[in-house]
C-alpha atoms as a PDB file:
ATOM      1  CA  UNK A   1      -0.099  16.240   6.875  1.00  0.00           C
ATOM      2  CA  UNK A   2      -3.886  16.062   6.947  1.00  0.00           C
ATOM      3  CA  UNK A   3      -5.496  13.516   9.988  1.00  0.00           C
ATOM      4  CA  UNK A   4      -6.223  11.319   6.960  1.00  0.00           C
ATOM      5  CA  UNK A   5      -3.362  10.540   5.220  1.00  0.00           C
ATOM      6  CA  UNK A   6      -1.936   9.980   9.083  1.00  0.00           C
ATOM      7  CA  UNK A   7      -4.254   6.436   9.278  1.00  0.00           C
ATOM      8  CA  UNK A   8      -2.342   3.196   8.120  1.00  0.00           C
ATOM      9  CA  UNK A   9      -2.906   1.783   5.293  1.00  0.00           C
ATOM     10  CA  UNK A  10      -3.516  -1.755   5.701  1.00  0.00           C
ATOM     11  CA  UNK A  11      -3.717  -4.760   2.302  1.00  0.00           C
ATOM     12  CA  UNK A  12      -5.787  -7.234   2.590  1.00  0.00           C
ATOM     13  CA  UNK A  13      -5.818 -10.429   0.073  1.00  0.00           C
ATOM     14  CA  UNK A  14      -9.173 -12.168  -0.582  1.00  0.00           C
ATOM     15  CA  UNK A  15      -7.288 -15.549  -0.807  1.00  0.00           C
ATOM     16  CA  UNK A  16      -8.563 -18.296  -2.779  1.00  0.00           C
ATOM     17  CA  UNK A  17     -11.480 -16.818  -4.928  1.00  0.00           C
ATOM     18  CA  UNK A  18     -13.777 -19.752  -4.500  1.00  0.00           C
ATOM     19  CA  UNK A  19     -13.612 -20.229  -0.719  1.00  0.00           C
ATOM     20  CA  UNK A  20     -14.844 -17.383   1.852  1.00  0.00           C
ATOM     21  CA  UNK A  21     -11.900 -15.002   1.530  1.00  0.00           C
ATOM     22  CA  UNK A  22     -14.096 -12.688  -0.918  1.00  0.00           C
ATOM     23  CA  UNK A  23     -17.180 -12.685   1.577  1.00  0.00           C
ATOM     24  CA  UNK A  24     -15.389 -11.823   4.342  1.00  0.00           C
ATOM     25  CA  UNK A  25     -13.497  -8.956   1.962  1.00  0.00           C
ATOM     26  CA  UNK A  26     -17.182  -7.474   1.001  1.00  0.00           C
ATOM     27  CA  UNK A  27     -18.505  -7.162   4.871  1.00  0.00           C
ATOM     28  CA  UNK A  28     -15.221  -5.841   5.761  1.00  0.00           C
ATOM     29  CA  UNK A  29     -16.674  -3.162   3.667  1.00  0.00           C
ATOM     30  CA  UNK A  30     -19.666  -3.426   5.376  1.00  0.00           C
ATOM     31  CA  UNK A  31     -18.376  -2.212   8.767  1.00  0.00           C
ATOM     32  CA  UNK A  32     -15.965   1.522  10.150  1.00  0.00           C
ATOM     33  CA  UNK A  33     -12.561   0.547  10.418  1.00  0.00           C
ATOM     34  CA  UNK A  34      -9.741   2.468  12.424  1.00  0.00           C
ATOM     35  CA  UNK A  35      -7.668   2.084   9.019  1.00  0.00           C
ATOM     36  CA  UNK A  36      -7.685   2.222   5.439  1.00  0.00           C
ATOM     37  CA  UNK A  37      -7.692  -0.987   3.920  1.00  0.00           C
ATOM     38  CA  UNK A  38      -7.392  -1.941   0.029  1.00  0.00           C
ATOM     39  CA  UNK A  39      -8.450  -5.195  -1.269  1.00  0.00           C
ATOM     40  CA  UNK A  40      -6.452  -7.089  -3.263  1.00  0.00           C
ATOM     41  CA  UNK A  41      -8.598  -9.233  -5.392  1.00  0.00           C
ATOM     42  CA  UNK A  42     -10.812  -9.685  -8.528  1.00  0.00           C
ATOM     43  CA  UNK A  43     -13.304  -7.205  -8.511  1.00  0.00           C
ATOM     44  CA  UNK A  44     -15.978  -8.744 -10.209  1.00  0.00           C
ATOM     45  CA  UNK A  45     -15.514 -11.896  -7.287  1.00  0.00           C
ATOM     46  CA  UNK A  46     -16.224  -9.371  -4.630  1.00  0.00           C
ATOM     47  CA  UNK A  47     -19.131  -7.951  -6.590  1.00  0.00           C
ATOM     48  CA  UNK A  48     -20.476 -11.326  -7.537  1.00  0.00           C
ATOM     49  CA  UNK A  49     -20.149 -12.551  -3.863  1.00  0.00           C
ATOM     50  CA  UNK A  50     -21.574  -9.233  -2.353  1.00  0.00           C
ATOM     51  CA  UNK A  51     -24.760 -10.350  -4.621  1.00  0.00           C
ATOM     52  CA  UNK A  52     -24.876 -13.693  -3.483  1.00  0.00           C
ATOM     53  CA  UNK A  53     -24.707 -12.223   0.370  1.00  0.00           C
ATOM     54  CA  UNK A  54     -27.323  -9.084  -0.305  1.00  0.00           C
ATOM     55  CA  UNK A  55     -25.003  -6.761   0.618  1.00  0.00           C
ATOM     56  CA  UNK A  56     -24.304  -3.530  -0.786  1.00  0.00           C
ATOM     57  CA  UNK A  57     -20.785  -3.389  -2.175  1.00  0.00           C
ATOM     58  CA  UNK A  58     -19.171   0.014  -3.482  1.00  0.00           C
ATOM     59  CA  UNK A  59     -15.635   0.028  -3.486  1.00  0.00           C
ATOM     60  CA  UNK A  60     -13.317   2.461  -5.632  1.00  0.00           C
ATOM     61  CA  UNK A  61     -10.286   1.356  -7.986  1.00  0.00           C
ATOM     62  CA  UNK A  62      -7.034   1.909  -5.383  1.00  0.00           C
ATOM     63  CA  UNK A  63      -5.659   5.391  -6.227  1.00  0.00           C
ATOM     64  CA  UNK A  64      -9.254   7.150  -5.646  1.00  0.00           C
ATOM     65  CA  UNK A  65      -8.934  10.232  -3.253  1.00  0.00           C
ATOM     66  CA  UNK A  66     -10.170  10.034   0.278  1.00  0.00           C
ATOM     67  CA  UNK A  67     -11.094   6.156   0.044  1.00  0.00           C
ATOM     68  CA  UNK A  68     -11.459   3.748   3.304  1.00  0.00           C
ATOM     69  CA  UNK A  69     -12.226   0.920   1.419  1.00  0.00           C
ATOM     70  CA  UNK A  70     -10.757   0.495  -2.168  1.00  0.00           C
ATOM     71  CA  UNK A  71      -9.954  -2.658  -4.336  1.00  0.00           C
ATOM     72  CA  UNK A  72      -6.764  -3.443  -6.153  1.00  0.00           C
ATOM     73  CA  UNK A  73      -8.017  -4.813  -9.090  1.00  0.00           C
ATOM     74  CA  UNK A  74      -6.279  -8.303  -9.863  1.00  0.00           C
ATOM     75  CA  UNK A  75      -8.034 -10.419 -12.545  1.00  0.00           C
ATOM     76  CA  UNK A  76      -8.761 -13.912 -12.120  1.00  0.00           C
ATOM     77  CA  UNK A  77      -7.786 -16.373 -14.903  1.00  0.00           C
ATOM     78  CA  UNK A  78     -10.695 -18.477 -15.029  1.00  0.00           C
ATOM     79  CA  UNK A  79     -14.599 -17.410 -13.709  1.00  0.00           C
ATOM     80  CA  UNK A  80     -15.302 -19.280 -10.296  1.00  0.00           C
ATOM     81  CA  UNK A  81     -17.917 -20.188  -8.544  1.00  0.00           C
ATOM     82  CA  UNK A  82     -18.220 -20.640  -4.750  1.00  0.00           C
ATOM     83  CA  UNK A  83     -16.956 -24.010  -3.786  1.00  0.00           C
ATOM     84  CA  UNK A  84     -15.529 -24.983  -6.777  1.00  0.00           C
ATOM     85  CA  UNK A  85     -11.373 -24.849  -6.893  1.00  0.00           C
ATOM     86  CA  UNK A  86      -9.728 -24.037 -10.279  1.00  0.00           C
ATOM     87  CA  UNK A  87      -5.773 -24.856 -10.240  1.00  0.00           C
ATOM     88  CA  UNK A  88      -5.883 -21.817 -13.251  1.00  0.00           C
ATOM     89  CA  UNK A  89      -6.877 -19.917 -10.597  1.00  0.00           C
ATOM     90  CA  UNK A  90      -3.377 -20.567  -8.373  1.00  0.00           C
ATOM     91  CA  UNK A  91      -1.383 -17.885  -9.733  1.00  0.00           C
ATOM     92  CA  UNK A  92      -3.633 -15.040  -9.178  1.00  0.00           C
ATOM     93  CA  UNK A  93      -4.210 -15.677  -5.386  1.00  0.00           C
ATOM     94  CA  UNK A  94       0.312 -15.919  -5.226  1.00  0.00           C
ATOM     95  CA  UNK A  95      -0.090 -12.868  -7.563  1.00  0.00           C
ATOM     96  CA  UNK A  96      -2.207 -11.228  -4.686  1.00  0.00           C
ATOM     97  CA  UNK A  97       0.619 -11.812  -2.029  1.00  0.00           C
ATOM     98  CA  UNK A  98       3.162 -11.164  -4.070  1.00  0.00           C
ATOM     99  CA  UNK A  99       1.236  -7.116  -4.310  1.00  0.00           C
ATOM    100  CA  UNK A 100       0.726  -6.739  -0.717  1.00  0.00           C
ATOM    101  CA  UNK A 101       4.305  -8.031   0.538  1.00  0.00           C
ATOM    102  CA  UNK A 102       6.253  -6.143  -2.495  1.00  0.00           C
ATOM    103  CA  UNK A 103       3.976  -3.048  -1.108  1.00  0.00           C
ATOM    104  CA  UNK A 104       4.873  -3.279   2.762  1.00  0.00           C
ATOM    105  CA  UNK A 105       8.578  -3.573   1.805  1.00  0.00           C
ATOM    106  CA  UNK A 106       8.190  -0.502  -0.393  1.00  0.00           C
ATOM    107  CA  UNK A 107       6.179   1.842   2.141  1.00  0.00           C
ATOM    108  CA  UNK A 108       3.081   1.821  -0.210  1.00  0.00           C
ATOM    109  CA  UNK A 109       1.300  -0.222   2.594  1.00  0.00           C
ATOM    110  CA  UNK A 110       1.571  -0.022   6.253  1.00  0.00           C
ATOM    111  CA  UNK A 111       0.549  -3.465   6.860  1.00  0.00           C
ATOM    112  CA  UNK A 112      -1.233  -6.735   5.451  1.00  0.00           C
ATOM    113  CA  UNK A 113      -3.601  -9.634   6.787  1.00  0.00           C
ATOM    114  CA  UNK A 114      -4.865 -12.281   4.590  1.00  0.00           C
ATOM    115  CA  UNK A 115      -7.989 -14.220   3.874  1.00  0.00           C
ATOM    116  CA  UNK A 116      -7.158 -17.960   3.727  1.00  0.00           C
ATOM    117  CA  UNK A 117      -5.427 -20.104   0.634  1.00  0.00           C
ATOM    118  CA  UNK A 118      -6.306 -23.575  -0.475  1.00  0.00           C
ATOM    119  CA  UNK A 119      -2.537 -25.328  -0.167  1.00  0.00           C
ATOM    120  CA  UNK A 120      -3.779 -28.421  -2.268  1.00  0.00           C
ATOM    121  CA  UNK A 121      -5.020 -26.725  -5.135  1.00  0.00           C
ATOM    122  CA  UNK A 122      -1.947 -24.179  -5.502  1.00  0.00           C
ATOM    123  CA  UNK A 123       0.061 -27.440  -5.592  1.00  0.00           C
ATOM    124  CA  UNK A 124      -2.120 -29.117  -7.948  1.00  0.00           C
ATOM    125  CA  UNK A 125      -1.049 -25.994 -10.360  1.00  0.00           C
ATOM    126  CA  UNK A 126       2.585 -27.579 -10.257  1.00  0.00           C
ATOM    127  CA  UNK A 127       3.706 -24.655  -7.883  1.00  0.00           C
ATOM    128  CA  UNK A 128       5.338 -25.386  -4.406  1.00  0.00           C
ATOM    129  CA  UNK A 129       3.658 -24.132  -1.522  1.00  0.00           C
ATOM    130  CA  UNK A 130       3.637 -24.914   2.183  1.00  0.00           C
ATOM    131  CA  UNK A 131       2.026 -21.572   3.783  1.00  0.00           C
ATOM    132  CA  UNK A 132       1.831 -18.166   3.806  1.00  0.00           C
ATOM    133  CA  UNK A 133       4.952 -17.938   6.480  1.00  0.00           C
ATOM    134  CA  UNK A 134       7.378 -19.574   3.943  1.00  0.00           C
ATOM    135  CA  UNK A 135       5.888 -17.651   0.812  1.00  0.00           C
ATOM    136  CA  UNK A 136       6.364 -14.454   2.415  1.00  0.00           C
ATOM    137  CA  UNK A 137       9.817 -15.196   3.997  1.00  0.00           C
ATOM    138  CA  UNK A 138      11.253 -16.147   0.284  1.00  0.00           C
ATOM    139  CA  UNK A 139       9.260 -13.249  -1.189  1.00  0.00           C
ATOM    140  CA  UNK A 140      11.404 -10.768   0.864  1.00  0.00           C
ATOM    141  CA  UNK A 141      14.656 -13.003   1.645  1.00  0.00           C
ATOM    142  CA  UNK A 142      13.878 -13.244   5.136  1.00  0.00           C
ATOM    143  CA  UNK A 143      16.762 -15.000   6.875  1.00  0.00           C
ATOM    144  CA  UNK A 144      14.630 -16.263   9.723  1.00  0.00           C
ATOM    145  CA  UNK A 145      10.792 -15.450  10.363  1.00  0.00           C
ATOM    146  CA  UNK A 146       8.249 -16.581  13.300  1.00  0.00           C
ATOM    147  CA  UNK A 147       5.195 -17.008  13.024  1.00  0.00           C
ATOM    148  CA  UNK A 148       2.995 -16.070  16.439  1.00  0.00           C
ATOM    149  CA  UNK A 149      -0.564 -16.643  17.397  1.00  0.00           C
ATOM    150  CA  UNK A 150      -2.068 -13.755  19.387  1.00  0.00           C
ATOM    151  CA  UNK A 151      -5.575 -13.188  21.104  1.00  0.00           C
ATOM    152  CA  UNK A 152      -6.775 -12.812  24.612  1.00  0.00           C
ATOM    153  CA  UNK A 153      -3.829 -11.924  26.030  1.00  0.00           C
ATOM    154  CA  UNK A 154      -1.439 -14.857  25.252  1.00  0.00           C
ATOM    155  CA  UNK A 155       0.949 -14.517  22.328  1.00  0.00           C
ATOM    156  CA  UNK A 156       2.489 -18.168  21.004  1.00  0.00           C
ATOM    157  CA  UNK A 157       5.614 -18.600  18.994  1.00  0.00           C
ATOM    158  CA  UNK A 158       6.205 -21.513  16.860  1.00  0.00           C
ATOM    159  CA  UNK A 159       9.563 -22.775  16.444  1.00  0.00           C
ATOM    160  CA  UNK A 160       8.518 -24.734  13.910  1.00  0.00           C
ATOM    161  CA  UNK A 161       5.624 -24.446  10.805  1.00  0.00           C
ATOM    162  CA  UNK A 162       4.268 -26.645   8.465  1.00  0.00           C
ATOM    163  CA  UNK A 163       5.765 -29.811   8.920  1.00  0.00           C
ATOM    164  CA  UNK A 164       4.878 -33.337   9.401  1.00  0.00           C
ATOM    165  CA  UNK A 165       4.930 -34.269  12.780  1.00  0.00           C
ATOM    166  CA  UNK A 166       7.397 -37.035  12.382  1.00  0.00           C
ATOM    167  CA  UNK A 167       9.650 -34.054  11.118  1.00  0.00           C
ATOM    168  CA  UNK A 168       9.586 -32.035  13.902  1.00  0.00           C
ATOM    169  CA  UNK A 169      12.111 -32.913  16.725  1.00  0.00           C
ATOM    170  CA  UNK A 170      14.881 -33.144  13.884  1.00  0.00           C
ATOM    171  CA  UNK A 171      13.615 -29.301  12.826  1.00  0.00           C
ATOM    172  CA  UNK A 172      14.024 -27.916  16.585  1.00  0.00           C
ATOM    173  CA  UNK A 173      17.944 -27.164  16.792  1.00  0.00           C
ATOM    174  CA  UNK A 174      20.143 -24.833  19.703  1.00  0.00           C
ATOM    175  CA  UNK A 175      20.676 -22.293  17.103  1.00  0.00           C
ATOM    176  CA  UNK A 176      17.152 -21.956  15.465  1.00  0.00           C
ATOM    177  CA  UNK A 177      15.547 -21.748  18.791  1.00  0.00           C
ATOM    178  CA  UNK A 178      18.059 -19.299  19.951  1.00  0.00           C
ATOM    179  CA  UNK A 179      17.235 -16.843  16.408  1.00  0.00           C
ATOM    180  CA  UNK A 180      13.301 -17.643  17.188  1.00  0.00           C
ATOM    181  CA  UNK A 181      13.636 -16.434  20.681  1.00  0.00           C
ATOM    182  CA  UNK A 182      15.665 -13.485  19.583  1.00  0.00           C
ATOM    183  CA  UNK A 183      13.412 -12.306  17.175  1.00  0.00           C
ATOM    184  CA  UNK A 184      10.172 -12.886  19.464  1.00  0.00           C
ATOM    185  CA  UNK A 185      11.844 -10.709  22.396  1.00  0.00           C
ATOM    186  CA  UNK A 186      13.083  -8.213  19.711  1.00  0.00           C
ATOM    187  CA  UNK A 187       9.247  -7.859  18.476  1.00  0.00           C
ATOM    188  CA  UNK A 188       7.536  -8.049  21.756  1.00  0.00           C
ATOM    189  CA  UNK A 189       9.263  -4.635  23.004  1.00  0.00           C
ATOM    190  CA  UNK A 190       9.212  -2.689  19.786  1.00  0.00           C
ATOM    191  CA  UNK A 191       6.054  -3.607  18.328  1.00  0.00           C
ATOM    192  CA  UNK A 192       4.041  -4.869  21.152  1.00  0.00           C
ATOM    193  CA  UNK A 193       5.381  -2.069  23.740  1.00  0.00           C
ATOM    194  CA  UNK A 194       5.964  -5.337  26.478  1.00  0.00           C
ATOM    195  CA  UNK A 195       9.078  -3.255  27.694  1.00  0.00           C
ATOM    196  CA  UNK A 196      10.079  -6.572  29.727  1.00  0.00           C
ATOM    197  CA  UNK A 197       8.573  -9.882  27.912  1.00  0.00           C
ATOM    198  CA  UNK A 198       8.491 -12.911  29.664  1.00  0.00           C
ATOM    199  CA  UNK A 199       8.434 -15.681  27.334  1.00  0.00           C
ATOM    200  CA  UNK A 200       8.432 -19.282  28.595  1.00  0.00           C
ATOM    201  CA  UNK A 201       9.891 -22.313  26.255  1.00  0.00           C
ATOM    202  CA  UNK A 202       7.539 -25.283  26.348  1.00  0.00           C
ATOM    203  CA  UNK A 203       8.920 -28.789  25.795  1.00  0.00           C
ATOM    204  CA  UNK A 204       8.866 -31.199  23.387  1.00  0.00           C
ATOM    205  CA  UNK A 205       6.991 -34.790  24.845  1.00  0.00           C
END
């Protein structure tokens, strides 16, 4: 196995086409990374948006030989411009999750991040949507996912996402607490290498 083909592979989605997703997509490209990364996203956004930011944007179709930086092409259904939010537009940015988790569960990517989603205009389009947590859970019948926060040293656990705040005692139960804190010491010794977490429960006021 060549020292290339050892470096992860890493999907990113551009998120909602007219918000900053596709800018921070093109000087992604702008910069080395430790990893191969493939956009998913329209390609003509990320050229029109590289334009707009005076940046030079060459990218490869995914599939190209010996690409860093390579864009899976997804069109959009309607133009956009920065700024302006197109409910058309709703499908393709689910359509780009929809690639990158379907990938990581098949081994054709190592990993995904993603740019950010406008909530309100995917449920304008008529199509439910509370965050990416949820989306991706039901994309890969996930019987229980966490979401965690992570950066300077402090990882956070949430035992409960995207709810009203009225709704949130009645959400925090014995048994959902106990699979969240399973799952968070599972994840902190295999894929943080903490061989002996110490994770502390704060309280509900």
């Amino acid at each position: 196995m060549s020292p290339f083909s050892k470096r992860p592979l890493i999907a990113v989605t551009a998120g909602e086409p007219a918000g900053i997703g596709p800018d921070l997509c093109v000087m992604l490209a702008q910069r080395p990374l430790p990893a191969r990364v493939v956009v998913i996203a329209d390609e003509n956004v990320l050229r029109e948006r590289a334009h707009a930011l005076k940046l030079d944007f060459i990218a490869p179709r995914h599939g190209a030989a010996g690409a860093d930086f390579s864009v899976l092409h997804v069109p959009l259904a309607r133009a956009t411009l920065p700024g302006t939010l197109d409910s058309a537009n709703s499908p393709y940015v689910l359509r780009t999750l929809e690639i990158a988790a379907d990938g990581c569960r098949n081994g054709l990517f190592d990993a995904m991040a993603t740019a950010p989603v406008h909530k309100g205009v995917i449920n304008d389009a008529g199509i439910v949507f509370t965050g990416h947590t949820e989306f991706l859970a039901a994309r890969l019948h996930a019987p229980h996912v966490v979401m965690m926060l992570a950066g300077g040293g402090l990882r956070v656990a949430l035992a409960t996402t995207h709810l009203p705040l009225q709704q949130v005692a009645a959400a925090i139960t014995r048994d959902g607490l106990e699979q969240t804190l399973r799952v968070l010491h599972h994840d902190l010794v295999t894929r943080f290498a903490i061989p002996r977490p110490r994770i502390l429960v704060a309280g509900l006021n």
